[in-house]
Each structure stands twice: as structure tokens, then as C-alpha cells.
N, C-alpha and C. Protein backbone atom coordinates (compact mmCIF):
# COMPACT_ATOMS: atom_id res chain seq x y z
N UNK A 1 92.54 101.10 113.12
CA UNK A 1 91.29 101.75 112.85
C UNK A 1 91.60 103.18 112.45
N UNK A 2 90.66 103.97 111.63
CA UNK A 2 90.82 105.23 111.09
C UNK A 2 89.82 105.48 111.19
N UNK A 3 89.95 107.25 111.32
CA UNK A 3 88.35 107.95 111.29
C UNK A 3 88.68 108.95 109.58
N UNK A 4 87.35 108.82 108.82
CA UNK A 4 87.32 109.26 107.73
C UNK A 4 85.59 110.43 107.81
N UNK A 5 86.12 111.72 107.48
CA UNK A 5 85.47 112.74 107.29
C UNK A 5 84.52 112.65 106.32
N UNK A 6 82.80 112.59 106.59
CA UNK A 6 81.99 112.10 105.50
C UNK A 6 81.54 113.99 105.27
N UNK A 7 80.64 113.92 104.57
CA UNK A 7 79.64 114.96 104.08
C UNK A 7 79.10 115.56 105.25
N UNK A 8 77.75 114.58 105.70
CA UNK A 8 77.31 114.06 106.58
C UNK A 8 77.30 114.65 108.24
N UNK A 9 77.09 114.71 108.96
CA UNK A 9 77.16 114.67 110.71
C UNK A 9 78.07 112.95 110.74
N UNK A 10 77.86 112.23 110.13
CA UNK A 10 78.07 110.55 110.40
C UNK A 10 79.66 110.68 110.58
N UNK A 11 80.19 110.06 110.71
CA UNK A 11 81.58 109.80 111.23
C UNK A 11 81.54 108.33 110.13
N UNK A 12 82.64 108.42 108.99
CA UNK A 12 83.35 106.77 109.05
C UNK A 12 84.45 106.07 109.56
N UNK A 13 84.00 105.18 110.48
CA UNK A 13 85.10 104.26 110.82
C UNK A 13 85.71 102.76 110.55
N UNK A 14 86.89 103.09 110.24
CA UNK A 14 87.06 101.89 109.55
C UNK A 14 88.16 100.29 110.23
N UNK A 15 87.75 99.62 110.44
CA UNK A 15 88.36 98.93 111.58
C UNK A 15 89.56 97.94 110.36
N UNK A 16 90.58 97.92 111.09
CA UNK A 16 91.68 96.68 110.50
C UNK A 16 91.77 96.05 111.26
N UNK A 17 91.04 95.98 112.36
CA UNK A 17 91.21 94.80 113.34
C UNK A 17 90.29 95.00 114.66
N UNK A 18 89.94 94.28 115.45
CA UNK A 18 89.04 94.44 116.48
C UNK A 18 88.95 93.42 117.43
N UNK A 19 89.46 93.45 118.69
CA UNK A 19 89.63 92.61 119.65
C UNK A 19 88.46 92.47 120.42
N UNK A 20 87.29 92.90 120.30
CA UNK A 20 86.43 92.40 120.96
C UNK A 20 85.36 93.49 121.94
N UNK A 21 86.64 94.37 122.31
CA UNK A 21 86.50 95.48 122.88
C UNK A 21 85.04 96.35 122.46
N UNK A 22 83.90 96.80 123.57
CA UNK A 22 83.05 97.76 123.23
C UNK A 22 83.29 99.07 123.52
N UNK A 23 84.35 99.12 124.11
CA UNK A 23 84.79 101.01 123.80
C UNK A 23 86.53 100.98 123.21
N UNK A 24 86.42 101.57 122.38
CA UNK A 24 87.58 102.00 121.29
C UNK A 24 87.75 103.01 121.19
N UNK A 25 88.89 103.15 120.74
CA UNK A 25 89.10 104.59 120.52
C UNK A 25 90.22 104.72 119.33
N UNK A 26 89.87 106.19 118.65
CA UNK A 26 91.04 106.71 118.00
C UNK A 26 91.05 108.10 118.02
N UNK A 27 92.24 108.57 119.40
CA UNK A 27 91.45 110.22 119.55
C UNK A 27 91.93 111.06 118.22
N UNK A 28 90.62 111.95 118.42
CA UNK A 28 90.04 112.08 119.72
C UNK A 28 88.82 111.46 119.42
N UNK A 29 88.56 110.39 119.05
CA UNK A 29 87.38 109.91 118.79
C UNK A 29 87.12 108.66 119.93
N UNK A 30 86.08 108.34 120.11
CA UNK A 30 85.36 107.22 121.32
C UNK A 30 84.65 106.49 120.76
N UNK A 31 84.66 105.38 120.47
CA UNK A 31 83.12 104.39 120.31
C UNK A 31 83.05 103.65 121.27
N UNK A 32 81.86 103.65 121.22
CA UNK A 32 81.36 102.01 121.94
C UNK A 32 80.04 101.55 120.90
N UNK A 33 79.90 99.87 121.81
CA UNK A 33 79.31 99.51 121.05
C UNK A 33 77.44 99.61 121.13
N UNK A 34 76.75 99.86 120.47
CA UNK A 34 75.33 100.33 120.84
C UNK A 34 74.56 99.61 122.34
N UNK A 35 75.45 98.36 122.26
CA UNK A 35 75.29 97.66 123.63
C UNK A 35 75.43 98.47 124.95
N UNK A 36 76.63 98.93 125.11
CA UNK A 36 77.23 99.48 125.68
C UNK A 36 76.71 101.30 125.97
N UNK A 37 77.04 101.38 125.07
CA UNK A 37 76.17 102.76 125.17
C UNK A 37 74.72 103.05 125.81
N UNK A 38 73.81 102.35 125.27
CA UNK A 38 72.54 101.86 126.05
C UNK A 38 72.87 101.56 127.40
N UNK A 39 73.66 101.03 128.20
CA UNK A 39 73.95 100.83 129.12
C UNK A 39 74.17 102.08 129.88
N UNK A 40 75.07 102.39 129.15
CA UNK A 40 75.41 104.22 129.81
C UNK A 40 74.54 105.03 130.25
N UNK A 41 73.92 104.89 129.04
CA UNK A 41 72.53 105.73 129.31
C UNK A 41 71.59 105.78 130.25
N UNK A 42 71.13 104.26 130.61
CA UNK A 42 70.27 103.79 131.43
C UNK A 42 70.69 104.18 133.31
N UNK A 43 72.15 103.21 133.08
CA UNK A 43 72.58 104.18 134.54
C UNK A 43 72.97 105.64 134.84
N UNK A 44 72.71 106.24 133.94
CA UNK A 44 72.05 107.79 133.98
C UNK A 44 74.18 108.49 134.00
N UNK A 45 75.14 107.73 133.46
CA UNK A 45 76.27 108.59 133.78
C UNK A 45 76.05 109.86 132.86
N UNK A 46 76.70 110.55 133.10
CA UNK A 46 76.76 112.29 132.43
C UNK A 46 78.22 112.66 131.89
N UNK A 47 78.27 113.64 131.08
CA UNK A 47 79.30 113.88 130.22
C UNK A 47 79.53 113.19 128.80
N UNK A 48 78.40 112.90 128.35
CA UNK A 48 78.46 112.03 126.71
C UNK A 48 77.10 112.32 126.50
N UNK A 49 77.61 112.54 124.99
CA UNK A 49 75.89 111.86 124.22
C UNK A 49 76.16 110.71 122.82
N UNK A 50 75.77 110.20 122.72
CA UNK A 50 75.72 109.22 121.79
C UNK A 50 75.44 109.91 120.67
N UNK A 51 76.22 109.60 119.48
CA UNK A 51 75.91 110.27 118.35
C UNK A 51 75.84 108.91 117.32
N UNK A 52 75.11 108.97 115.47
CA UNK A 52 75.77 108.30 114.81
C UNK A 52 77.11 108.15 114.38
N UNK A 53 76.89 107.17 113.53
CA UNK A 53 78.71 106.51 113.31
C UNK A 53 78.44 104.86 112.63
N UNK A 54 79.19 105.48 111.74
CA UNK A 54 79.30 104.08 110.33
C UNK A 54 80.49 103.51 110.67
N UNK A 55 80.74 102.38 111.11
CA UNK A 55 81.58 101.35 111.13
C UNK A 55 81.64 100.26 110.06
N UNK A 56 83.32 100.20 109.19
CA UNK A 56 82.97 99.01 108.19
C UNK A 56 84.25 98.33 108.72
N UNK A 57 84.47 97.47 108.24
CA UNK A 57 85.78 96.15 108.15
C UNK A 57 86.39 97.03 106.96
N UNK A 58 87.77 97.13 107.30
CA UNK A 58 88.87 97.36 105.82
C UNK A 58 89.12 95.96 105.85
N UNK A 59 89.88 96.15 104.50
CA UNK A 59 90.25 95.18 103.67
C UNK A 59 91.54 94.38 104.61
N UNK A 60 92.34 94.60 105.75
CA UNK A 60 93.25 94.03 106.17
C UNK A 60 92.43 93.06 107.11
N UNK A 61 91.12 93.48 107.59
CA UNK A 61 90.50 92.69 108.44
C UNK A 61 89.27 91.31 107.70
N UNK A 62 89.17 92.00 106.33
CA UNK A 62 88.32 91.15 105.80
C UNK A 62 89.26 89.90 104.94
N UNK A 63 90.54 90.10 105.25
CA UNK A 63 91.51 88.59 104.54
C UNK A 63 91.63 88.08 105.86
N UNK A 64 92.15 88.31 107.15
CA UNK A 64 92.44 87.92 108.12
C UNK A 64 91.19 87.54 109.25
N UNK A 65 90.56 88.21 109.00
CA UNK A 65 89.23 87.42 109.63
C UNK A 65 87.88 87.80 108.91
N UNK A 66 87.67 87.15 108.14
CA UNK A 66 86.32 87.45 107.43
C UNK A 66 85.01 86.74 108.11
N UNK A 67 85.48 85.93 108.97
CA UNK A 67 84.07 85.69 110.00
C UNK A 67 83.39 86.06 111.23
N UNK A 68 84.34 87.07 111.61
CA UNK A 68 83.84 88.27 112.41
C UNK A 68 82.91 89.36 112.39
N UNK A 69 82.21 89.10 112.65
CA UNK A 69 81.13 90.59 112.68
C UNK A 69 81.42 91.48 113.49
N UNK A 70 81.37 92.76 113.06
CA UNK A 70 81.65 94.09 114.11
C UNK A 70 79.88 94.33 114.39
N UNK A 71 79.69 94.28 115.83
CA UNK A 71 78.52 95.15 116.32
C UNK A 71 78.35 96.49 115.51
N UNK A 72 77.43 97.14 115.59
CA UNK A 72 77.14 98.64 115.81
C UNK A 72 77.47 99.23 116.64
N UNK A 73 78.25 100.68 116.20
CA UNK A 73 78.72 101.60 117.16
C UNK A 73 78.40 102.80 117.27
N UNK A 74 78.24 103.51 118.13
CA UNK A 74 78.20 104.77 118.13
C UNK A 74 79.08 105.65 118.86
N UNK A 75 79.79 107.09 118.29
CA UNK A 75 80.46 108.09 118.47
C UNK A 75 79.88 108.38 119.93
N UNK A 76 80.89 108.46 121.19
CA UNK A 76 80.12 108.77 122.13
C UNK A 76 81.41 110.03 122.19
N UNK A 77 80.24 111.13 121.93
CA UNK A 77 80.89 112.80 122.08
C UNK A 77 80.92 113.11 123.85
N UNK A 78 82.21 113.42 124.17
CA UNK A 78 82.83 113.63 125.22
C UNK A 78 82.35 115.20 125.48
N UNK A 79 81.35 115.32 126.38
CA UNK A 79 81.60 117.12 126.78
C UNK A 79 81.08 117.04 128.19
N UNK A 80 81.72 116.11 128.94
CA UNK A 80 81.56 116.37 130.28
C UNK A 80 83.04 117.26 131.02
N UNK A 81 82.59 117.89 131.93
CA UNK A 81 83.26 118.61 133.11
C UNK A 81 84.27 117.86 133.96
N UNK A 82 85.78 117.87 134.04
CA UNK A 82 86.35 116.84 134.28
C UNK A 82 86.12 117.31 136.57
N UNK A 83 85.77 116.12 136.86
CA UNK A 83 85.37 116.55 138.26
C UNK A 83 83.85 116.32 138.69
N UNK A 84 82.95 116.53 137.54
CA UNK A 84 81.73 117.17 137.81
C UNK A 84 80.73 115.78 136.72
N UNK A 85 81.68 115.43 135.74
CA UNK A 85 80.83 114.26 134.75
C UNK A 85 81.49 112.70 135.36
N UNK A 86 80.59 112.33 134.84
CA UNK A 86 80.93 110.86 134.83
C UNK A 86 82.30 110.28 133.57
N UNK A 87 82.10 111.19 132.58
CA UNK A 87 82.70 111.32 131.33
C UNK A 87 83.67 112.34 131.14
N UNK A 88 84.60 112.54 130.64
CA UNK A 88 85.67 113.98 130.49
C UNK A 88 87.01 113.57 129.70
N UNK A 89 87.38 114.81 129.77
CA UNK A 89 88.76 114.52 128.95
C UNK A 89 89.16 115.78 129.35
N UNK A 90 90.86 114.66 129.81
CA UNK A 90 91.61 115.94 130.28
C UNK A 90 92.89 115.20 129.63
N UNK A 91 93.83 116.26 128.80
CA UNK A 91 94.74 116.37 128.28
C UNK A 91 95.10 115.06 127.85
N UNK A 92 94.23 115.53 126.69
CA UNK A 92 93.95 114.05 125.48
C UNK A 92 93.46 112.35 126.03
N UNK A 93 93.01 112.22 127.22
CA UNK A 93 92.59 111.12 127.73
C UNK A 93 91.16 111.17 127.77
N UNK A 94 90.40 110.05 127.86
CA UNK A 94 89.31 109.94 128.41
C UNK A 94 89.13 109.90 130.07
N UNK A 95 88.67 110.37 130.54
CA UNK A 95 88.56 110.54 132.04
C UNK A 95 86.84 109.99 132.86
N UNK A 96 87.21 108.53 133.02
CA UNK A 96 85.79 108.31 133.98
C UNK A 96 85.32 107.90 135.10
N UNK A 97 84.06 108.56 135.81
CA UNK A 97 83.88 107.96 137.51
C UNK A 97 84.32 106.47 137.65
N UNK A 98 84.67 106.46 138.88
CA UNK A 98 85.33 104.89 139.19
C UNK A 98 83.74 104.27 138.81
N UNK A 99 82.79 104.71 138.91
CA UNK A 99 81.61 103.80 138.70
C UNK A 99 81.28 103.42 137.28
N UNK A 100 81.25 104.21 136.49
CA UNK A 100 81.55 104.24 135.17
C UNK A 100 82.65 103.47 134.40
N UNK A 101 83.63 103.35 134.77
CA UNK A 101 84.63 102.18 135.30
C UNK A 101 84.27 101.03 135.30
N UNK A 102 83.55 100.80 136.26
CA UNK A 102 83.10 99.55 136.76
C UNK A 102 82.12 99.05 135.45
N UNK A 103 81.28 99.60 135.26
CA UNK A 103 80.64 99.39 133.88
C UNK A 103 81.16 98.81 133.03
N UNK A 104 82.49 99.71 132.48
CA UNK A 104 82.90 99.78 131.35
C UNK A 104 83.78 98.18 131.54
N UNK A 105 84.56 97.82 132.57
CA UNK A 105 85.16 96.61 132.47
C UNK A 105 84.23 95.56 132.88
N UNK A 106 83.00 95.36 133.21
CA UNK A 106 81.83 94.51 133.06
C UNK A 106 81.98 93.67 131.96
N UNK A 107 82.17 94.69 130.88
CA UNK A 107 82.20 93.90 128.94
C UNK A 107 83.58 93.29 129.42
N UNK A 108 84.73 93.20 130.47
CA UNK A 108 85.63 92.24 129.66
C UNK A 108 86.37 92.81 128.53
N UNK A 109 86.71 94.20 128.65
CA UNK A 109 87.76 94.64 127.39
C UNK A 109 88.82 94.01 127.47
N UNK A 110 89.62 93.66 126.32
CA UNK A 110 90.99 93.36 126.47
C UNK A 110 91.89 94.36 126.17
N UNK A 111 91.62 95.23 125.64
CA UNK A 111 92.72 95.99 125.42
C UNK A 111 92.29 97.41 126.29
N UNK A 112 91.74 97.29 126.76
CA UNK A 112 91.53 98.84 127.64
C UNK A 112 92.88 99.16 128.56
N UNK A 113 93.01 100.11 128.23
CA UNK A 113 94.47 100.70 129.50
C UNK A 113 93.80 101.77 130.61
N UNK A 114 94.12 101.39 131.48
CA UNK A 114 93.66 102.31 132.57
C UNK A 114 94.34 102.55 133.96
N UNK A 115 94.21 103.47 134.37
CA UNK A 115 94.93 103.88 135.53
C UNK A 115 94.44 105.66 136.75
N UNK A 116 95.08 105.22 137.26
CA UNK A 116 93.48 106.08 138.03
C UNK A 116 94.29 107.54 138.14
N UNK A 117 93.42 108.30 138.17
CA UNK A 117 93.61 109.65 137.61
C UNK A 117 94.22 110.58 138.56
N UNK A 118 95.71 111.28 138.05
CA UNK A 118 95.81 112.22 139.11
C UNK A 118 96.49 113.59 138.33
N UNK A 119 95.73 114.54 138.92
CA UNK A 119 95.49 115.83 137.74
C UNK A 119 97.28 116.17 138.21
């Protein structure tokens, strides 16, 4: 996946492949998927806001799997307080409450790496 600089506020992202996963990343960039995000929201975590964000299939993903649909995603901008948000980033990682956590592996990521945080 690549992030490409529009005009725009919009972010393009362009996927060569996609395992399934509703939070991705290519830092310093974050998506998830509008599913997911809505979710966030609702249980009220802090340190993000959801922004737009154009997601397409490149061309390596549209020979190799052209019957995949990518959800909708949105840029979730990181400006939480590492300690104090639910959300953060500390020295180039994403950093989140174990509860937030719990959320996030609900979806069943497969490729998420994680490991618990020690400053």
C-alpha cells in the first residue's frame, strides 16, 4: 500500500494487497475501516479523529484478486496524549488502551502486530 499526496485535505491510498484487516497502516498513516471507526467513536475512545481518505485497488491487486472489494476507509489522525488517550504515538508506533485493544482485535485482524507497551 502507498499514500499519494492529492490537492485536496483527502489522502490517496492505494492498496496492492489487503488481508482483510480494518486497521492498516503505512506510517505515519492509520486507516481503518468506516466500520471500525464508527465503532471507535461510539465507545467514546480519545486521541483520534476520523478524517476523509480515498482508497483504490492498484493494478497488482486488480490481476491477483479482482473479486475483492475493499470497504471504505478513513484516515484516523493520531493526536492523542500518550498516557492520557486511548490513541497515541510514541516513537513511530501507534500506542492503544488495552481496551481499545480489545476492540480493535474483535475484527479478527490478521496481520496486526502487537505487544504491550513499555516506555
Amino acid at each position: 500500500m502507498r499514500a499519494k499526496g492529492q490537492e485536496s485535505d483527502e489522502k490517496l491510498f492505494i492498496f496492492n494487497v489487503w488481508m482483510g484487516d480494518q486497521l492498516v497502516s503505512i506510517y505515519p498513516y492509520y486507516l481503518a475501516t468506516e466500520e471500525l471507526a464508527g465503532l471507535l467513536e461510539r465507545s467514546g475512545f480519545t486521541g483520534f479523529e476520523a478524517r476523509p481518505a480515498e482508497v483504490r485497488k492498484g493494478e497488482q491487486f486488480h490481476e491477483l484478486r479482482p473479486e475483492v472489494l475493499l470497504p471504505r476507509f478513513v484516515l484516523l489522525e493520531i493526536n492523542g496524549l500518550l498516557g492520557q488517550s486511548d490513541f497515541s504515538d510514541h516513537a513511530n508506533a501507534l500506542v492503544v488502551s488495552s481496551e481499545a485493544l480489545e476492540t480493535i482485535l474483535s475484527t479478527k485482524p490478521r496481520m496486526l502486530r502487537h505487544e504491550p507497551f513499555a516506555d
